[in-house]
C-alpha atoms as a PDB file:
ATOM      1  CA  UNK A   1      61.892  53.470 -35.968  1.00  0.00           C
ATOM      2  CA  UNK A   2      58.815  52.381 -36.201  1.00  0.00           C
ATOM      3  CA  UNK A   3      58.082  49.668 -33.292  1.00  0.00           C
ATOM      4  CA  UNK A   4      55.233  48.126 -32.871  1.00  0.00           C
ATOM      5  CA  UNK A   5      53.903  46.623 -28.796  1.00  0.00           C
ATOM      6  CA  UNK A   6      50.019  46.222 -29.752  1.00  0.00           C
ATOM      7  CA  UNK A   7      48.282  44.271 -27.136  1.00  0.00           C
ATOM      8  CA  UNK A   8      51.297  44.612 -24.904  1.00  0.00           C
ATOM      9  CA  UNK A   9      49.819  45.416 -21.509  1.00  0.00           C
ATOM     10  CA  UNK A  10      52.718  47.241 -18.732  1.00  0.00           C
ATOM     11  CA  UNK A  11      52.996  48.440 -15.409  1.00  0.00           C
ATOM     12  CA  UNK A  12      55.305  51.774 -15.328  1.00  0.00           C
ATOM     13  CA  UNK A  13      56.947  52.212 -11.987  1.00  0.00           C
ATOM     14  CA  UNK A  14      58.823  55.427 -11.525  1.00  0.00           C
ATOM     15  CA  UNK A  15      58.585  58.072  -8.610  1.00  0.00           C
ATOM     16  CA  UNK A  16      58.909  60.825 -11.050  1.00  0.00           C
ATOM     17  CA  UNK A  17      55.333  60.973 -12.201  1.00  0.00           C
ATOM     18  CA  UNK A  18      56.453  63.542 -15.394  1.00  0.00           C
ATOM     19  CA  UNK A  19      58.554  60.664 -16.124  1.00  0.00           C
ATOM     20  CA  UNK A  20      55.590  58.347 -15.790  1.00  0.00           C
ATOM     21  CA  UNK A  21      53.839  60.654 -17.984  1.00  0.00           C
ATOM     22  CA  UNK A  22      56.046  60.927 -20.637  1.00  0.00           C
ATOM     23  CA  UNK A  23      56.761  56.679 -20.804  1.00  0.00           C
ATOM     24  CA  UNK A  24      52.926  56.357 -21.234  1.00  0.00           C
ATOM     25  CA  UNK A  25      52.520  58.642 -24.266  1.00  0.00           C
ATOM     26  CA  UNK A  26      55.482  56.820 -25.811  1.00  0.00           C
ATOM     27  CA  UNK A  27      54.411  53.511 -25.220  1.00  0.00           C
ATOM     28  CA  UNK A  28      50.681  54.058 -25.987  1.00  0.00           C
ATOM     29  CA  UNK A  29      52.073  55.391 -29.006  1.00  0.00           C
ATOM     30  CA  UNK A  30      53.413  52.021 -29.997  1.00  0.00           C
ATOM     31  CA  UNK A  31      50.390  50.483 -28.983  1.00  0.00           C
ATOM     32  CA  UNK A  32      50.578  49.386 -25.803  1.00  0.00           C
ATOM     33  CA  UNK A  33      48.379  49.607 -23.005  1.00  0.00           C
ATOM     34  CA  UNK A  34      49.747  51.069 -19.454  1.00  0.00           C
ATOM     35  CA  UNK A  35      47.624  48.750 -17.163  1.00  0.00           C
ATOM     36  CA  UNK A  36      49.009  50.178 -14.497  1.00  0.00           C
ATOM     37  CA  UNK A  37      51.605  52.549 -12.532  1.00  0.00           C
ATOM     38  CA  UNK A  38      53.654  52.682  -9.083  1.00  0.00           C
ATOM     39  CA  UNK A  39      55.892  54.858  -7.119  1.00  0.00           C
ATOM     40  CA  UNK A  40      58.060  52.483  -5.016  1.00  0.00           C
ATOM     41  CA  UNK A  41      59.316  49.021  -5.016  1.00  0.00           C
ATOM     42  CA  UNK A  42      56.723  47.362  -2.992  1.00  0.00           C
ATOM     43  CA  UNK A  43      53.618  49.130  -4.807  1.00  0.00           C
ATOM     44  CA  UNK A  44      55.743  47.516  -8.183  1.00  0.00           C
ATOM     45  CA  UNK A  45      55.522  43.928  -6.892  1.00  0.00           C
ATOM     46  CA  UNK A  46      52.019  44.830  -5.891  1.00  0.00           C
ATOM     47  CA  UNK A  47      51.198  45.993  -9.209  1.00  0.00           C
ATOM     48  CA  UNK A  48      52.796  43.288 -11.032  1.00  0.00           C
ATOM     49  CA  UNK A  49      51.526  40.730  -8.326  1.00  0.00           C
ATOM     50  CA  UNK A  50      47.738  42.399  -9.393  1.00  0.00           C
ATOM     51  CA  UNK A  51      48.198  43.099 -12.981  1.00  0.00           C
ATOM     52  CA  UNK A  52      50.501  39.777 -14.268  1.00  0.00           C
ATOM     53  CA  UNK A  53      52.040  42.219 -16.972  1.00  0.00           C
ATOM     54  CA  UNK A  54      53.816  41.438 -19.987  1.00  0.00           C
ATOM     55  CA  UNK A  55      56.394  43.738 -18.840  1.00  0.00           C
ATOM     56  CA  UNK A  56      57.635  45.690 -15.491  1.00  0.00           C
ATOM     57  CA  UNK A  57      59.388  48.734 -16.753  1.00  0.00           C
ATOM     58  CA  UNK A  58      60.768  49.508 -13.342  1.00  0.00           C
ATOM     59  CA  UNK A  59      63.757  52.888 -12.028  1.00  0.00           C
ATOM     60  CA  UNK A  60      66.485  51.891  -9.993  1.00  0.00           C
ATOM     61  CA  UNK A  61      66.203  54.634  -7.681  1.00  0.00           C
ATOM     62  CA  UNK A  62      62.628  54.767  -5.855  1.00  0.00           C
ATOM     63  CA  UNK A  63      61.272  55.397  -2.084  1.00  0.00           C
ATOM     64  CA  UNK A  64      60.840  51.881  -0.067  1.00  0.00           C
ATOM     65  CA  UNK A  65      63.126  48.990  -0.479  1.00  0.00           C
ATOM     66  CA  UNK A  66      64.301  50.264  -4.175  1.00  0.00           C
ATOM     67  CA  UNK A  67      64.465  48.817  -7.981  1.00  0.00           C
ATOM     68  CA  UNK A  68      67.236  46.427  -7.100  1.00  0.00           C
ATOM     69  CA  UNK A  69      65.733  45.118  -4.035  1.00  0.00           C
ATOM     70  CA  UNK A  70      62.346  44.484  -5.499  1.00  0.00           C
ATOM     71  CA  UNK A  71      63.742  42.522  -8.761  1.00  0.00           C
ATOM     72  CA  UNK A  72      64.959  40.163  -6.408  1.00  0.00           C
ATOM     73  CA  UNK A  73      61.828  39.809  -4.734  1.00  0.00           C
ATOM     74  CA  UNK A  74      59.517  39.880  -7.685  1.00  0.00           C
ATOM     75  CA  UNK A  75      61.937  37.152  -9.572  1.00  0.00           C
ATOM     76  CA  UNK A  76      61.661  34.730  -6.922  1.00  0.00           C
ATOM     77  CA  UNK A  77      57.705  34.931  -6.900  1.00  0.00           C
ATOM     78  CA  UNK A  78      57.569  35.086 -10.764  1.00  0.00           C
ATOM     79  CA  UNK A  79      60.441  33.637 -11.958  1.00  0.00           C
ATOM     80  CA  UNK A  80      59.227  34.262 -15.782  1.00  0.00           C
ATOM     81  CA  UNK A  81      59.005  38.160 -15.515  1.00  0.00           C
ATOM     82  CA  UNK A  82      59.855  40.075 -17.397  1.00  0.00           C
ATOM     83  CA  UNK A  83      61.704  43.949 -15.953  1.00  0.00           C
ATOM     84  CA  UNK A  84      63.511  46.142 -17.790  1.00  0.00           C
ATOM     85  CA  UNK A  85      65.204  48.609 -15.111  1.00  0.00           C
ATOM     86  CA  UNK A  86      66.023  51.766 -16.099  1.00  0.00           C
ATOM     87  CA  UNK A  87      68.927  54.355 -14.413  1.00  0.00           C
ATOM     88  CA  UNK A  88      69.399  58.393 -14.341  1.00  0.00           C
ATOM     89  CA  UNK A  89      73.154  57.031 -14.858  1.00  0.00           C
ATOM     90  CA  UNK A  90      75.499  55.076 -16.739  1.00  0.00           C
ATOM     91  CA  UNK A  91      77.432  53.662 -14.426  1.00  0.00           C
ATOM     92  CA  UNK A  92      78.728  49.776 -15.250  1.00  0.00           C
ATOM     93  CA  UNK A  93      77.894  48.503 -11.413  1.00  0.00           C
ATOM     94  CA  UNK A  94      74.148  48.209 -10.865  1.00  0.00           C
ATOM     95  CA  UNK A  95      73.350  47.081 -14.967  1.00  0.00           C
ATOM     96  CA  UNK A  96      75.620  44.079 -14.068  1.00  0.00           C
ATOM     97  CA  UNK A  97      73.996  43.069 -10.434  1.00  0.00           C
ATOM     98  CA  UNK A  98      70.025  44.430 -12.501  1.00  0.00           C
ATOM     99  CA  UNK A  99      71.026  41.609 -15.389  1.00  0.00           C
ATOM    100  CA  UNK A 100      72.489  39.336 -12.637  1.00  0.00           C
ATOM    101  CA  UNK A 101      69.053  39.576 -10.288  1.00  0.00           C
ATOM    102  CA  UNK A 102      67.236  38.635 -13.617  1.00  0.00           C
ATOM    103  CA  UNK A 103      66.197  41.683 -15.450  1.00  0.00           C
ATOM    104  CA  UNK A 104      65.698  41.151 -19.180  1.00  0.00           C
ATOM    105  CA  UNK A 105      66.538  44.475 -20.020  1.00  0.00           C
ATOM    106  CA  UNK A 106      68.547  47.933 -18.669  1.00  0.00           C
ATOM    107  CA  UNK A 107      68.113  51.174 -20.181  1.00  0.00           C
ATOM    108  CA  UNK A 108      69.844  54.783 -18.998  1.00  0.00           C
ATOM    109  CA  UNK A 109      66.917  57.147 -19.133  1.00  0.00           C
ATOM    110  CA  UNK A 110      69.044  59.351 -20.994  1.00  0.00           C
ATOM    111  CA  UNK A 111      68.236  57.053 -24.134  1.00  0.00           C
ATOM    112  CA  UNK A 112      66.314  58.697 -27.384  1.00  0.00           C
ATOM    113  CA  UNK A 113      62.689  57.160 -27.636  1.00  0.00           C
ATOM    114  CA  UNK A 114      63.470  54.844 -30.106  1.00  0.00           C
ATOM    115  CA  UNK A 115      65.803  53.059 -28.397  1.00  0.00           C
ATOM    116  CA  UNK A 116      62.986  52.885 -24.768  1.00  0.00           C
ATOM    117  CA  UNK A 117      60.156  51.597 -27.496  1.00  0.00           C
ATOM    118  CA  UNK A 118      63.133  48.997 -28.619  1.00  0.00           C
ATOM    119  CA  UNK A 119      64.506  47.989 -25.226  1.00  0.00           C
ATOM    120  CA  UNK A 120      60.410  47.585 -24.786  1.00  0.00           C
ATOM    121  CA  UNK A 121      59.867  45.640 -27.255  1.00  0.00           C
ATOM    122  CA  UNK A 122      62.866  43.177 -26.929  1.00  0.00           C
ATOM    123  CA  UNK A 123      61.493  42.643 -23.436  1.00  0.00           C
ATOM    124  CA  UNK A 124      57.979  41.754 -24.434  1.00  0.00           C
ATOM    125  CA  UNK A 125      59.671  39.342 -26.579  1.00  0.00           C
ATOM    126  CA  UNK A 126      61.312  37.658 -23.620  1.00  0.00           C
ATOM    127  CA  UNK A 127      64.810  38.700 -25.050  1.00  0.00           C
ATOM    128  CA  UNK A 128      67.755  40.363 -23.450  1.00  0.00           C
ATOM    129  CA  UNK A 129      68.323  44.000 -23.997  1.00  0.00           C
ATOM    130  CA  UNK A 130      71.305  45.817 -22.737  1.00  0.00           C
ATOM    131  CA  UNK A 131      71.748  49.756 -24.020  1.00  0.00           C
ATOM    132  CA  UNK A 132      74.142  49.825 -26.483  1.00  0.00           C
ATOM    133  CA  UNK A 133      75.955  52.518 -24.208  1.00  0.00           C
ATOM    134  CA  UNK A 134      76.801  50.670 -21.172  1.00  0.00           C
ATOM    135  CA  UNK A 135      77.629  47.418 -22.774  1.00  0.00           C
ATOM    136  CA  UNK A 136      81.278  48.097 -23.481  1.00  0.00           C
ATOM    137  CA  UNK A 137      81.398  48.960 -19.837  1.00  0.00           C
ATOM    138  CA  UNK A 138      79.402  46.565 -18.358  1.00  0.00           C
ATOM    139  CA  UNK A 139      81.647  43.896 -20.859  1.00  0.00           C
ATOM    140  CA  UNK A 140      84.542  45.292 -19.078  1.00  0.00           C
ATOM    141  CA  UNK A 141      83.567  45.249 -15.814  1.00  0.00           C
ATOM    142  CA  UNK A 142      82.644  41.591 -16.092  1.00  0.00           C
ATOM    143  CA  UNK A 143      85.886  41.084 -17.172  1.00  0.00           C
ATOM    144  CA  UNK A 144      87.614  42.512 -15.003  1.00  0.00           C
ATOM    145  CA  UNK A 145      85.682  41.103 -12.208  1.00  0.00           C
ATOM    146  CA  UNK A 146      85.630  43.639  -8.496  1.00  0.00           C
ATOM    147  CA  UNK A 147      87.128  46.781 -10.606  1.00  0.00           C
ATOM    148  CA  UNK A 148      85.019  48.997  -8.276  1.00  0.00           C
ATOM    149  CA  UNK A 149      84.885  48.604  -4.460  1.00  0.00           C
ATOM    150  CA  UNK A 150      81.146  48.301  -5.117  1.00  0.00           C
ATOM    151  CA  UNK A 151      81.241  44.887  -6.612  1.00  0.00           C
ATOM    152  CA  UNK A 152      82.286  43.481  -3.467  1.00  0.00           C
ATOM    153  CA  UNK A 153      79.237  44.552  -1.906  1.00  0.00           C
ATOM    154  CA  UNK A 154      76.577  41.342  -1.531  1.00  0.00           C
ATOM    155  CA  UNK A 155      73.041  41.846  -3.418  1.00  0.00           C
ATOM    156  CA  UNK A 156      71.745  42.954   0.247  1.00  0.00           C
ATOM    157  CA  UNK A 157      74.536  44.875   1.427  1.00  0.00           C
ATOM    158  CA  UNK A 158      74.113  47.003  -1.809  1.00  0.00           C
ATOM    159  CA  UNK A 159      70.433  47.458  -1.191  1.00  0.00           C
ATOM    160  CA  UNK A 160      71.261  48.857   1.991  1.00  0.00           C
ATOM    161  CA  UNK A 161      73.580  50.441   0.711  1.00  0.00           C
ATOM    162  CA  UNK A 162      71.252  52.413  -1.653  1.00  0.00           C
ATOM    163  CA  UNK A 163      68.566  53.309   1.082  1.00  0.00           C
ATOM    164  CA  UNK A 164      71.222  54.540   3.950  1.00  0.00           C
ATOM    165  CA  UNK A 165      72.517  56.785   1.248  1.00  0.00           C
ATOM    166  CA  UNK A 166      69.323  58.164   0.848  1.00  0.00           C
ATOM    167  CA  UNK A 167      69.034  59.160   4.472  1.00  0.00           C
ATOM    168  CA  UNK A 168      66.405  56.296   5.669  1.00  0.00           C
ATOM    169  CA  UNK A 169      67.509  55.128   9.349  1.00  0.00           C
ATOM    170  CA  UNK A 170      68.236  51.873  10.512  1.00  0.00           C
ATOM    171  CA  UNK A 171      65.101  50.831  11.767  1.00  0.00           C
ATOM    172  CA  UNK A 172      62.997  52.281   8.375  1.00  0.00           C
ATOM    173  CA  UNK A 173      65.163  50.111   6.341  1.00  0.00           C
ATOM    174  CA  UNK A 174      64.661  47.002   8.989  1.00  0.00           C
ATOM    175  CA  UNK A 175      61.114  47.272   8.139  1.00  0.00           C
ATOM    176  CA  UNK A 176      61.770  47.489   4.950  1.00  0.00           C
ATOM    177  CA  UNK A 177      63.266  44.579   4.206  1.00  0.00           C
ATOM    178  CA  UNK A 178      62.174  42.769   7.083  1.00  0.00           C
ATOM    179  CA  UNK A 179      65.002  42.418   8.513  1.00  0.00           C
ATOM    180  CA  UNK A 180      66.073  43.038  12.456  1.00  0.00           C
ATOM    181  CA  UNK A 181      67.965  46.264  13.272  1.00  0.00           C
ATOM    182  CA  UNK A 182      70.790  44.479  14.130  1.00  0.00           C
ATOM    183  CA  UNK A 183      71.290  42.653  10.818  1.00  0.00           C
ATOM    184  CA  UNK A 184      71.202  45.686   9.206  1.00  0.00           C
ATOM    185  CA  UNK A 185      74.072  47.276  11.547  1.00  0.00           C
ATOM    186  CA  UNK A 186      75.470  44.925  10.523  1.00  0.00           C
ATOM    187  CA  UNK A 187      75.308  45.419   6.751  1.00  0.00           C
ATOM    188  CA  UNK A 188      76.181  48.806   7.265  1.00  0.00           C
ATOM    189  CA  UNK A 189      79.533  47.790   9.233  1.00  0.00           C
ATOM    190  CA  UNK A 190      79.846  45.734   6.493  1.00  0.00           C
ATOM    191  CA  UNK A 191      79.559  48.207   3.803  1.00  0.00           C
ATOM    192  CA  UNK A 192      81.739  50.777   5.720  1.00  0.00           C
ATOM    193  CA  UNK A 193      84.391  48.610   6.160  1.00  0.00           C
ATOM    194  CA  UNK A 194      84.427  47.333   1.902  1.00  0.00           C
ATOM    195  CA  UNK A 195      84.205  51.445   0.599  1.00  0.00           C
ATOM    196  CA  UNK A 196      86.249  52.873   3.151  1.00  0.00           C
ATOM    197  CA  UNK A 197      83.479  55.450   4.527  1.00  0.00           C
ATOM    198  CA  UNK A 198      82.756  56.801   8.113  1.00  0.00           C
ATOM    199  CA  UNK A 199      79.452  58.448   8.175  1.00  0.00           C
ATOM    200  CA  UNK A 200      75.505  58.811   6.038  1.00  0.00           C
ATOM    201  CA  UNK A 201      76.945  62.489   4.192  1.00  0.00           C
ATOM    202  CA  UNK A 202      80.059  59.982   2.965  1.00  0.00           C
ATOM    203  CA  UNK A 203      77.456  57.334   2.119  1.00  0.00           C
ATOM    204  CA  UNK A 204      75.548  59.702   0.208  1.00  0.00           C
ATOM    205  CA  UNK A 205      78.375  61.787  -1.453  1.00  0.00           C
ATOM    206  CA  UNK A 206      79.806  57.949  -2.588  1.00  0.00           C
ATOM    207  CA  UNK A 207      76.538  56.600  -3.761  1.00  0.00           C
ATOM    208  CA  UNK A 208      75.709  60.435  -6.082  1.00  0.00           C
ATOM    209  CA  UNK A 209      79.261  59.664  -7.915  1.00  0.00           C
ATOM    210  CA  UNK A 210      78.863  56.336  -8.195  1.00  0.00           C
ATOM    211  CA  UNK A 211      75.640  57.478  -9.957  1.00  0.00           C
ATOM    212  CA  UNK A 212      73.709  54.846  -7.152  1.00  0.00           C
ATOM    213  CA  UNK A 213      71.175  57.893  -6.433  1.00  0.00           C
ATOM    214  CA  UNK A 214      69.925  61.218  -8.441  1.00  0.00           C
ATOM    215  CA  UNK A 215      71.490  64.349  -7.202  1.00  0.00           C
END
């Protein structure tokens, strides 16, 4: 395929930086410029906040307050960006809340080149993108509404969700998401309660096979 981004200008944000790396040589490849990079989801609102790029190609899964968490934040500052998320899994959950929290675009990483450069350039264009193998699942799971115990989990409960299951305390996420302590007891009563789990190793074990976190 031979896509073309010329003059499209992107911020990578990825903790992996081999996987930084290797989005860069693609996308240069096409012609775009990398104007910038980050490694969590507040240095990605930073960098977009900085950079106003075309597009915020942006994991699921980083340190701080996370890919989901910062969407939401970053949509309601810039309400005309443009993110396509991408996930080490391709699981039907977090594509629907991603689309739902405004993303144009979701990609599994396990995608051929091609079809990142497409997903790329569909986003520049300010046009939905979905990868063609989650969207019979993510169909069906819109369908059948709260199939998985996950969907009844509110946009902040599941950001919580993500960052107790990758062993941040309380208080780390508190600051996070500036939020008291309390509140986010709270969430994570909450959360227990709605997937049936007692303890962080449950959390954790849960979130790995619900493919929430990498391994």
């Amino acid at each position: 395929m031979n896509t073309s981004l010329q003059a499209c200008r992107i911020v990578l944000a990825d903790d992996h930086v081999v996987v930084r790396l290797g989005f860069r040589l693609l996308l240069e490849g096409a012609g775009a410029t990398v104007v910038g990079e980050a490694d969590s989801g507040e240095s990605a609102i930073r960098g977009y906040n900085e950079l106003l790029p075309d597009v915020l190609v942006m994991d699921v899964s980083m340190p701080g307050i996370g890919g989901l968490a910062a969407l939401e934040r970053l949509r309601v500052a810039h309400p005309a960006a443009r993110v396509l998320m991408l996930s080490a899994h391709n699981d039907a959950v977090v594509p629907v809340r991603a689309l739902r929290l405004g993303a144009r675009g979701y990609l599994c990483k396990r995608a051929a080149p091609d079809e990142f450069l497409r997903a790329v350039s569909r986003v520049a264009a300010d046009q939905r993108y979905l990868d063609p193998e989650l969207a019979q699942e993510v169909a069906l799971a819109q369908l059948s509404g709260s199939a998985s115990p996950l969907e009844t989990l509110t946009e902040k409960e599941l950001a919580v969700f993500m960052q107790l299951a990758q062993g941040r305390s309380v208080n780390h996420i508190a600051e996070d998401f500036f939020l008291s302590p309390s509140t986010v007891g709270t969430h994570l009563y909450h959360i227990k309660q709605k997937l049936n789990l007692q303890n962080a190793a449950e959390m954790a074990l849960y979130a790995m096979r619900s493919g929430l976190i990498e391994a």
